[in-house]
C-alpha atoms as a PDB file:
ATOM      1  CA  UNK A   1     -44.790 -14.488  12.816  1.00  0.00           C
ATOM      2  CA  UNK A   2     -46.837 -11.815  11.533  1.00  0.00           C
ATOM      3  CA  UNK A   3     -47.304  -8.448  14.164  1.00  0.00           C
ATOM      4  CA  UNK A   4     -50.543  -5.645  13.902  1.00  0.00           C
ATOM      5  CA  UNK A   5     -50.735  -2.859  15.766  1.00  0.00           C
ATOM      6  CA  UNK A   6     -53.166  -0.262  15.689  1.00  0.00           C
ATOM      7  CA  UNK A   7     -53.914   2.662  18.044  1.00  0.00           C
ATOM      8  CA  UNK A   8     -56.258   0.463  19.701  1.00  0.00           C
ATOM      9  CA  UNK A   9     -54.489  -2.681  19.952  1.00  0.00           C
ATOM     10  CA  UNK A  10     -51.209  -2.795  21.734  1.00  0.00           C
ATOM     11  CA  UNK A  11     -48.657  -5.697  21.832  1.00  0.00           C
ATOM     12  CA  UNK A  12     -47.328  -6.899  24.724  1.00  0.00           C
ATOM     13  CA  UNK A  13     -44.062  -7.632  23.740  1.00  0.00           C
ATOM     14  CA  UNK A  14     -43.258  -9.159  27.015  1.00  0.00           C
ATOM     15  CA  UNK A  15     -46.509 -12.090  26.973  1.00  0.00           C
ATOM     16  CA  UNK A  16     -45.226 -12.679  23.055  1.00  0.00           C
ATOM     17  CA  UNK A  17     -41.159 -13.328  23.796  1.00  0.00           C
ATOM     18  CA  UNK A  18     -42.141 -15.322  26.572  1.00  0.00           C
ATOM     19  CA  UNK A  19     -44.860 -17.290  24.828  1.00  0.00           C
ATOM     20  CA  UNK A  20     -42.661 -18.288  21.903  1.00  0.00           C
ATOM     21  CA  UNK A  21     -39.888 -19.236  24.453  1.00  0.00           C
ATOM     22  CA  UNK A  22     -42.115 -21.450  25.873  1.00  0.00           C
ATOM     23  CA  UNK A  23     -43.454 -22.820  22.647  1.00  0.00           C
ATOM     24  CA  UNK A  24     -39.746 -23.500  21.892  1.00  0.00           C
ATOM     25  CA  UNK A  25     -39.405 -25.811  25.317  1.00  0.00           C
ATOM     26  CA  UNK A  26     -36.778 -23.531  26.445  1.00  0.00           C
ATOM     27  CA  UNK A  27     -35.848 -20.621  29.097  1.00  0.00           C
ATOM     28  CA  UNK A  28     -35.256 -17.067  28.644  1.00  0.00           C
ATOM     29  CA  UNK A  29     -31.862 -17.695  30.907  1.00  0.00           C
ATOM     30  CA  UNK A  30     -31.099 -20.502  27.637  1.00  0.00           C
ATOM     31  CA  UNK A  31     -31.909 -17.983  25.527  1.00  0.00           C
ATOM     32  CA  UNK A  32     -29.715 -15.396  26.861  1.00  0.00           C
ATOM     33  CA  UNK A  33     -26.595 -16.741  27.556  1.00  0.00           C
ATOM     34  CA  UNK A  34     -26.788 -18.324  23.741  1.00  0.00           C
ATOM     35  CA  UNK A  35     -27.216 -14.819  22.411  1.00  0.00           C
ATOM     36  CA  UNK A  36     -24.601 -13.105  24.638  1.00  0.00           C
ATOM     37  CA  UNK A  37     -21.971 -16.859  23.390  1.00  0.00           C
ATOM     38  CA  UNK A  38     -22.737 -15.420  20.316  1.00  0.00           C
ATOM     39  CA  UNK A  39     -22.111 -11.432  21.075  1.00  0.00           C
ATOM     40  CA  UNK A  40     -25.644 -10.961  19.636  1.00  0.00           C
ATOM     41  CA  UNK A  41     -27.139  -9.227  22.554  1.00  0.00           C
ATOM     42  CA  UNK A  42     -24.696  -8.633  25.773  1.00  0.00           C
ATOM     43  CA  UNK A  43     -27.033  -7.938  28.339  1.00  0.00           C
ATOM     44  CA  UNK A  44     -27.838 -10.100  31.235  1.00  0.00           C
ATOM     45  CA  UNK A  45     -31.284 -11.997  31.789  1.00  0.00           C
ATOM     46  CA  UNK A  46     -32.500  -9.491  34.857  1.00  0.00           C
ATOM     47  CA  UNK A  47     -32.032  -6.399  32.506  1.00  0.00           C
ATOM     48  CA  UNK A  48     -33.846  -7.856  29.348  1.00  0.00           C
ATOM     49  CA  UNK A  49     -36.413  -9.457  32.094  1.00  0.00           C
ATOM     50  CA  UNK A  50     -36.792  -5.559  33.122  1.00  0.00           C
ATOM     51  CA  UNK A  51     -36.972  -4.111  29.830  1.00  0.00           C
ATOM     52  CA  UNK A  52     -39.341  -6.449  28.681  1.00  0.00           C
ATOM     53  CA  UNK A  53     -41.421  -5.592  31.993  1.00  0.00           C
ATOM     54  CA  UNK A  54     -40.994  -1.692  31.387  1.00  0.00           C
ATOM     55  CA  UNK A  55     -41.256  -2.465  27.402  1.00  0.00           C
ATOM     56  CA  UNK A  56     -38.248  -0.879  26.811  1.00  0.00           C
ATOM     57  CA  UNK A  57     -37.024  -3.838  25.305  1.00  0.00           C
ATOM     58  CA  UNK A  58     -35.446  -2.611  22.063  1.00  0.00           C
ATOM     59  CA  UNK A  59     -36.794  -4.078  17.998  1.00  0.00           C
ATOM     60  CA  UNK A  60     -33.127  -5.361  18.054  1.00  0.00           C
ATOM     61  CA  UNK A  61     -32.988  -7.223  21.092  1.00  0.00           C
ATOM     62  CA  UNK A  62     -36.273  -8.672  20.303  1.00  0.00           C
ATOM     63  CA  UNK A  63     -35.644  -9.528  16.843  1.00  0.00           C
ATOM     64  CA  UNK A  64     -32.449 -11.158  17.829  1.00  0.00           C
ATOM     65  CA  UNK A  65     -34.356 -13.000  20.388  1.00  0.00           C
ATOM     66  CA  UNK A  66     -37.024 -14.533  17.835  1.00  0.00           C
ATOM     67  CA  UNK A  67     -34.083 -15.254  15.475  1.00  0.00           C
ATOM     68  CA  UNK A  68     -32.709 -17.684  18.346  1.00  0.00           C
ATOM     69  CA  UNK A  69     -36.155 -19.038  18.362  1.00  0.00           C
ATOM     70  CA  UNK A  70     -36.167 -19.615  14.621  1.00  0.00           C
ATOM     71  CA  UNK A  71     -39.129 -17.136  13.711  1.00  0.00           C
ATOM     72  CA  UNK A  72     -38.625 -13.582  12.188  1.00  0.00           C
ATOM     73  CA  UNK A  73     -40.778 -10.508  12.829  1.00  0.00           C
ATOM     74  CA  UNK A  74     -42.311  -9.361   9.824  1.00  0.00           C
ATOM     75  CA  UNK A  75     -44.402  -5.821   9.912  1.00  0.00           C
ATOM     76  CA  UNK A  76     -47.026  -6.034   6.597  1.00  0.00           C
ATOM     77  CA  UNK A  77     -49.131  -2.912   5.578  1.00  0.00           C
ATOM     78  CA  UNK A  78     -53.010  -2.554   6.842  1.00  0.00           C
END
C-alpha cells in the first residue's frame, strides 16, 4: 500500500483501516484482540475506534494494524 499526502489532499486514516479490514473479511474487534494476544498494541477496540474517529490514531498503532492485515505502509518521495 502506497500513501500521498499533500496539503490539499488529506487521508482519512479512519475510511483506509477500516476499508482494508473489510477487504481482509474480518472485524476491527478480530483485529484487536489479535494485536493486544500478541502485546503489539494494548488498547481496547472503543479507544482505537475513538482515535481513529478523532485521528489521533498513532503511525504505530496503524502500522501495526496493517501488519495484522498483511500490507505495510510505505511513504515514497513526490
Amino acid at each position: 500500500m502506497k500513501i500521498y499526502c499533500t496539503m490539499l489532499i488529506m487521508l482519512d486514516i479512519k475510511a483506509e483501516i477500516k476499508s482494508y479490514i473489510a477487504r481482509e473479511g474480518t472485524s476491527l474487534i478480530k483485529v484487536m484482540n489479535e494485536l493486544n494476544k500478541k502485546q503489539a498494541i494494548k488498547t481496547g477496540v472503543s479507544n482505537i475506534s475513538l482515535k481513529m474517529k478523532k485521528g489521533t490514531i498513532t503511525f504505530n498503532e496503524a502500522q501495526y494494524i496493517f501488519d495484522h492485515l498483511g500490507y505495510k505502509i510505505t511513504i515514497e518521495r513526490k
